[in-house]
PDB file of N, CA and C in Angstrom:
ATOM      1  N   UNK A   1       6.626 -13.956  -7.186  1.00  0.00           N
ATOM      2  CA  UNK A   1       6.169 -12.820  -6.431  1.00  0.00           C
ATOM      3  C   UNK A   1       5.243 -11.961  -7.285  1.00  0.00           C
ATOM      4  N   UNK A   2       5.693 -11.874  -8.666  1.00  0.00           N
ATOM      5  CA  UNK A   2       5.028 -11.171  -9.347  1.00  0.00           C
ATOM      6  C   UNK A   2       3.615 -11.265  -9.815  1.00  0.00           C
ATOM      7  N   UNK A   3       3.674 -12.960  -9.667  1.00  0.00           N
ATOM      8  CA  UNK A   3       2.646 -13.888  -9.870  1.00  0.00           C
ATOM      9  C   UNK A   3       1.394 -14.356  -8.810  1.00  0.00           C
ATOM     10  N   UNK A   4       1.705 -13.503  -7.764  1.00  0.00           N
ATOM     11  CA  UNK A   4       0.981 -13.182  -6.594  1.00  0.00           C
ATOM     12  C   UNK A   4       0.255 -12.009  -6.876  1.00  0.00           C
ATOM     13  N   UNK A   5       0.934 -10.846  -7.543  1.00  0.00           N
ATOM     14  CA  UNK A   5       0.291  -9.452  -7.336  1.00  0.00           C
ATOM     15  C   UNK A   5       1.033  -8.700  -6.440  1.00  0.00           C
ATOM     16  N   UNK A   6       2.215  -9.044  -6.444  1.00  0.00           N
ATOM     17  CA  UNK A   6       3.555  -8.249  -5.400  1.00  0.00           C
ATOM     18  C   UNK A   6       3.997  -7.016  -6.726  1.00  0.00           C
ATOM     19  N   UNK A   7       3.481  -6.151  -6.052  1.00  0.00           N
ATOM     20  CA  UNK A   7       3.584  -4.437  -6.837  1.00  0.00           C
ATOM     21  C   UNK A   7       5.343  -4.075  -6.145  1.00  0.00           C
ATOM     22  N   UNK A   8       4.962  -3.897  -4.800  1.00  0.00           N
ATOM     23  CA  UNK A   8       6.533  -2.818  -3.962  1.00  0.00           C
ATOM     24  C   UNK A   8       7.514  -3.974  -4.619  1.00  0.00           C
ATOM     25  N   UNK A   9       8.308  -3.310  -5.402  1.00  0.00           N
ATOM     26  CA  UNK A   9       9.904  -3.236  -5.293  1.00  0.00           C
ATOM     27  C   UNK A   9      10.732  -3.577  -4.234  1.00  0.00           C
ATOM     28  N   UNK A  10      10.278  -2.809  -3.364  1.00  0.00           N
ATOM     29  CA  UNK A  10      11.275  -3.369  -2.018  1.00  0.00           C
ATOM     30  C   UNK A  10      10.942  -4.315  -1.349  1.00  0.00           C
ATOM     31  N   UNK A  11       9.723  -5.154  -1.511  1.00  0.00           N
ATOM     32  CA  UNK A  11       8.862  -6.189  -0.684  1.00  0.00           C
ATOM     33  C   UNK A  11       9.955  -7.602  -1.373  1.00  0.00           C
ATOM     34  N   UNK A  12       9.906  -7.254  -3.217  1.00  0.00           N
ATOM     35  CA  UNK A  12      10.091  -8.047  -3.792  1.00  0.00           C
ATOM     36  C   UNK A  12      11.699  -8.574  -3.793  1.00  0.00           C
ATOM     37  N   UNK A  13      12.003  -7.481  -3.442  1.00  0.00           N
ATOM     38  CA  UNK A  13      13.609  -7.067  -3.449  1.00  0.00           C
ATOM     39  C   UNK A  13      13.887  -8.443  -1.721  1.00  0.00           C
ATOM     40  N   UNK A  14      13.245  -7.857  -1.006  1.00  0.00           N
ATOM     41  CA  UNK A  14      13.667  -8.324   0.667  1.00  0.00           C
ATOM     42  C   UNK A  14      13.583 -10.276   0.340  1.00  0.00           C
ATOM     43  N   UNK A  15      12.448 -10.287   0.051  1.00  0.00           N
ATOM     44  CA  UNK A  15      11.556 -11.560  -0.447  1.00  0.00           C
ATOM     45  C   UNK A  15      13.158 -12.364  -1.020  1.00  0.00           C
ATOM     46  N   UNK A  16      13.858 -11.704  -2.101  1.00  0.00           N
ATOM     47  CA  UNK A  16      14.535 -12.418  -3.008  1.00  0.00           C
ATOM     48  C   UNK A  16      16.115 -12.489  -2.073  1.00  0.00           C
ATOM     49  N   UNK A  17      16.514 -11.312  -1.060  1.00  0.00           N
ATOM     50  CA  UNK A  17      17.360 -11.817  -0.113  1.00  0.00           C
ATOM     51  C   UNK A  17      17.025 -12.491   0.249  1.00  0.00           C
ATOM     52  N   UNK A  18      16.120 -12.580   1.187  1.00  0.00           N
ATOM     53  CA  UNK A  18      15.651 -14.157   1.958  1.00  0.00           C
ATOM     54  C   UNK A  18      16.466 -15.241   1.881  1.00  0.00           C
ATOM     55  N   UNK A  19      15.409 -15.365   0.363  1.00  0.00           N
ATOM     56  CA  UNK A  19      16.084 -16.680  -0.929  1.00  0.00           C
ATOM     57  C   UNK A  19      17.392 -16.882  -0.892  1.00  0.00           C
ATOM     58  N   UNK A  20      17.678 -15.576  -0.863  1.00  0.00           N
ATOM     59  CA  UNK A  20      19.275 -15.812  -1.890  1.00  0.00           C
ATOM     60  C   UNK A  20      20.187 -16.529  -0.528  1.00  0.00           C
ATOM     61  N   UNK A  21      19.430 -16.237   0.995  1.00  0.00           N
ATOM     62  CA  UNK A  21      20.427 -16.634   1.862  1.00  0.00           C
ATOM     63  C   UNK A  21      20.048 -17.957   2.646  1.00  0.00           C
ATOM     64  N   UNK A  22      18.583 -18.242   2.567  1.00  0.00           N
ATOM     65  CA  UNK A  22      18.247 -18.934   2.748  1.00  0.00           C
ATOM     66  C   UNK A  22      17.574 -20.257   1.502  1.00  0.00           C
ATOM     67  N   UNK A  23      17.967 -21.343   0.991  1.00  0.00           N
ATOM     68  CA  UNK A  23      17.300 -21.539  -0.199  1.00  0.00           C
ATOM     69  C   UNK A  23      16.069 -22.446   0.167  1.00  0.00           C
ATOM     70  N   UNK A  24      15.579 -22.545   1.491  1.00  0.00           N
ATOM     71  CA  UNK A  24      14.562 -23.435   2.166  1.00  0.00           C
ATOM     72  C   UNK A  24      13.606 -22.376   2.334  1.00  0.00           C
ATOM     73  N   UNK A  25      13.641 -21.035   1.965  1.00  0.00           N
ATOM     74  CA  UNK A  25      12.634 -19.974   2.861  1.00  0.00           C
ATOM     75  C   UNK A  25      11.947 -19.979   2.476  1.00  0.00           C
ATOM     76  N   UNK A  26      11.774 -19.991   0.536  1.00  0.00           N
ATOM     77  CA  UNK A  26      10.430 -20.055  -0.121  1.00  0.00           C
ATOM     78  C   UNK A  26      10.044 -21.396  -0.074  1.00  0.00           C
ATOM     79  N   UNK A  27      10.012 -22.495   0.388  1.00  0.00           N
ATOM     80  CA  UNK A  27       9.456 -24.068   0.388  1.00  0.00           C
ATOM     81  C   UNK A  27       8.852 -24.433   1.606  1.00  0.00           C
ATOM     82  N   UNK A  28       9.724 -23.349   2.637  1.00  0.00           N
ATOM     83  CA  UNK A  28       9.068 -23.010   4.067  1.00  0.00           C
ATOM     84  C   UNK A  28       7.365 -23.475   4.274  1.00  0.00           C
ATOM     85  N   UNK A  29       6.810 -24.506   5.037  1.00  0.00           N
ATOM     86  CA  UNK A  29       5.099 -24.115   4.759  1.00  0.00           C
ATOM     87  C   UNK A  29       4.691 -22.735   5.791  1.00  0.00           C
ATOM     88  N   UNK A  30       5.641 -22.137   6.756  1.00  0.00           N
ATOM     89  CA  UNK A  30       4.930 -21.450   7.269  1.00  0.00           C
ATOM     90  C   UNK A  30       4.903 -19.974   5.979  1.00  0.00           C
ATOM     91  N   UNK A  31       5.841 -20.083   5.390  1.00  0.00           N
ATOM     92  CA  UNK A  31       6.140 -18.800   4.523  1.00  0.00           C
ATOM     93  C   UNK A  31       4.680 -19.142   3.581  1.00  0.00           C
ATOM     94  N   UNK A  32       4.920 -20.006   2.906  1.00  0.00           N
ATOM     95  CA  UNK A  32       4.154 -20.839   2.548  1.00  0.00           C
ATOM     96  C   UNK A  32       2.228 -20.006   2.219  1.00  0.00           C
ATOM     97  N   UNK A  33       2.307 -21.114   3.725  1.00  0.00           N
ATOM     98  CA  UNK A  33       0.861 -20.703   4.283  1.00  0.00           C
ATOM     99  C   UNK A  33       0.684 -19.035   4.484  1.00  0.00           C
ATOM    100  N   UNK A  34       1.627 -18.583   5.284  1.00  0.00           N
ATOM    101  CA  UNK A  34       1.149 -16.701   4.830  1.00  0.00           C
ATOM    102  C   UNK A  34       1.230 -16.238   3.519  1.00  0.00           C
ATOM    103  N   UNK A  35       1.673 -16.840   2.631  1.00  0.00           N
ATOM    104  CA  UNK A  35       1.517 -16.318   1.444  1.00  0.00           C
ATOM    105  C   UNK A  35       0.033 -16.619   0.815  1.00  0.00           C
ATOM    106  N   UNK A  36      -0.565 -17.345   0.856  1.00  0.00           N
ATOM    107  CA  UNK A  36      -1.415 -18.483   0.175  1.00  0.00           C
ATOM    108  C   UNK A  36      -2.752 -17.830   1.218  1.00  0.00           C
ATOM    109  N   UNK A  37      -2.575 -17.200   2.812  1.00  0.00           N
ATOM    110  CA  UNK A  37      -3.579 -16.794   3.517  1.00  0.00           C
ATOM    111  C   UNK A  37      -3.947 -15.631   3.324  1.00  0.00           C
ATOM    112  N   UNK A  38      -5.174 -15.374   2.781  1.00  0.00           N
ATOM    113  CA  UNK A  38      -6.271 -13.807   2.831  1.00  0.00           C
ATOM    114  C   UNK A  38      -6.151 -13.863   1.489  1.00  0.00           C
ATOM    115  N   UNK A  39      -6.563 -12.622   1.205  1.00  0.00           N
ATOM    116  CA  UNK A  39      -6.507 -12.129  -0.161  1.00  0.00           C
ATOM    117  C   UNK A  39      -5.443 -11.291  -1.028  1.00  0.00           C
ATOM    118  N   UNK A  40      -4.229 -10.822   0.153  1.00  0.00           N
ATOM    119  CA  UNK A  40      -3.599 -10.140  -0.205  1.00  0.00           C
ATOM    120  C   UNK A  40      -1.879 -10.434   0.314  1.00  0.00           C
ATOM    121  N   UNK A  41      -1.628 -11.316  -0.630  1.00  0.00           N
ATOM    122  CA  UNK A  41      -0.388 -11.670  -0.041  1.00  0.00           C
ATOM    123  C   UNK A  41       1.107 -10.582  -0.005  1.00  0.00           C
ATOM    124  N   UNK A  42       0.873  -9.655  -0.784  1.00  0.00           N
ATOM    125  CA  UNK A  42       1.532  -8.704  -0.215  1.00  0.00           C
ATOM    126  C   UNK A  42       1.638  -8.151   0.714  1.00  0.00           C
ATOM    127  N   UNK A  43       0.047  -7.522   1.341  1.00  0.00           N
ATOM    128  CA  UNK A  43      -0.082  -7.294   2.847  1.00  0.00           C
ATOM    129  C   UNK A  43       0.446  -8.360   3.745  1.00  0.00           C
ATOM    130  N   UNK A  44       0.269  -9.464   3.469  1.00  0.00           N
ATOM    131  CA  UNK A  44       0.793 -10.563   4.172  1.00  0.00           C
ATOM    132  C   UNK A  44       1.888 -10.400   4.690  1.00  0.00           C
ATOM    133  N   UNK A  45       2.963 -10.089   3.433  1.00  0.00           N
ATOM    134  CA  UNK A  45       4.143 -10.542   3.666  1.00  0.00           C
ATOM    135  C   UNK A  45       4.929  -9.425   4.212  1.00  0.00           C
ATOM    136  N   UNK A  46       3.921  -7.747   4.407  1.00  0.00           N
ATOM    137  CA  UNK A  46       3.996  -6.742   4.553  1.00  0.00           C
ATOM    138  C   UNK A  46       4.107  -6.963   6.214  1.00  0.00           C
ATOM    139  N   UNK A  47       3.281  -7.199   6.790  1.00  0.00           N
ATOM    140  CA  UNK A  47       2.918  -7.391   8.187  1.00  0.00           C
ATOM    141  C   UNK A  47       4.319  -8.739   8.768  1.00  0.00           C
ATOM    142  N   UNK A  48       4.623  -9.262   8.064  1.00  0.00           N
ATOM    143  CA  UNK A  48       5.379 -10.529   8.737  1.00  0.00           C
ATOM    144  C   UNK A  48       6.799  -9.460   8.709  1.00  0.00           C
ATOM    145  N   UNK A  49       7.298  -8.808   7.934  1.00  0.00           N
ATOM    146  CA  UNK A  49       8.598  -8.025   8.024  1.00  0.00           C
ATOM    147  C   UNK A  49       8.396  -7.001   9.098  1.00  0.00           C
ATOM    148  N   UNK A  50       7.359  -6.374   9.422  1.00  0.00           N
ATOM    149  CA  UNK A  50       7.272  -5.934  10.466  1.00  0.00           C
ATOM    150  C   UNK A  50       7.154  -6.455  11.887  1.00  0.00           C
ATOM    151  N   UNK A  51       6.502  -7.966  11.853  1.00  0.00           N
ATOM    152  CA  UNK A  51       6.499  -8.554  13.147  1.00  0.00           C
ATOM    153  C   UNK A  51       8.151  -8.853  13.282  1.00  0.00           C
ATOM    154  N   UNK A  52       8.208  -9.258  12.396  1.00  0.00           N
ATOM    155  CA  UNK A  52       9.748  -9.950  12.608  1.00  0.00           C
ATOM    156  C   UNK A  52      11.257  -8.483  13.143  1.00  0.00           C
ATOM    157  N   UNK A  53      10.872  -7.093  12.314  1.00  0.00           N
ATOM    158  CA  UNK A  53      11.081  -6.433  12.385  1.00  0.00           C
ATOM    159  C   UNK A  53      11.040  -5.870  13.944  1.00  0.00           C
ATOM    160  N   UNK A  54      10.114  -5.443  14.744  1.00  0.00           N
ATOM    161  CA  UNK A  54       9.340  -5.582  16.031  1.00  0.00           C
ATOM    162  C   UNK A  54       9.974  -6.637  17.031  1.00  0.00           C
ATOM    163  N   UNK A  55      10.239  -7.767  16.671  1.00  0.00           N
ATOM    164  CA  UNK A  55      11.049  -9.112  17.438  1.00  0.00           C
ATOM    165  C   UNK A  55      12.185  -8.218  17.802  1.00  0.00           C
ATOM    166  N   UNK A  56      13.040  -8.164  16.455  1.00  0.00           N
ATOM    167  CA  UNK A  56      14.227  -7.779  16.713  1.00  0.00           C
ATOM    168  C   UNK A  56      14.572  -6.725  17.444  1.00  0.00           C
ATOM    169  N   UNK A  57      13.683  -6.164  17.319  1.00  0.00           N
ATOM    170  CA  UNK A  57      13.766  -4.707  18.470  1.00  0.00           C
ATOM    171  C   UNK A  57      13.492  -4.827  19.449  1.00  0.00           C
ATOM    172  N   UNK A  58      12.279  -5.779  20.124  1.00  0.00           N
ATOM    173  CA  UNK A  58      12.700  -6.185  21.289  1.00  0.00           C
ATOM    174  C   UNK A  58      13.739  -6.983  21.888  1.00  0.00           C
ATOM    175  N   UNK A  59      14.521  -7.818  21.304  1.00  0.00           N
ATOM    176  CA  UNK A  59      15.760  -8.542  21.734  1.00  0.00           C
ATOM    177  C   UNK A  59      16.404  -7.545  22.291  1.00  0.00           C
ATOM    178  N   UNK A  60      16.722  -6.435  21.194  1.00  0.00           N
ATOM    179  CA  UNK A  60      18.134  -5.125  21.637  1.00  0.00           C
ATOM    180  C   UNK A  60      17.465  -4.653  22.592  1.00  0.00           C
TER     181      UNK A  60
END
């Protein structure tokens, strides 16, 4: 993560639950591919916790 240019703490922090619960999440290609897409894979991964974030709120 660090090795991306992942600055937030808490991005890095969420990123490493993931992992810790999932051990397929970082090998994932879709995780993958948003990481690896644009220039800024923090924003990346910034915007996907919010879509996903957004999902869940529409379910409830």
């Amino acid at each position: 993560m660090i090795g991306m240019g992942f600055k937030d703490e808490a991005l890095i922090r969420s990123y490493l639950y993931f992992v810790a619960f999932n051990r397929n999440y970082h090998d994932s290609p879709e995780i993958q591919n948003m990481l690896k897409a644009g220039d800024n894979p923090e924003q990346q991964y910034r915007d996907y916790l919010r879509i996903v974030d957004n999902l869940m709120k529409r379910k409830n």
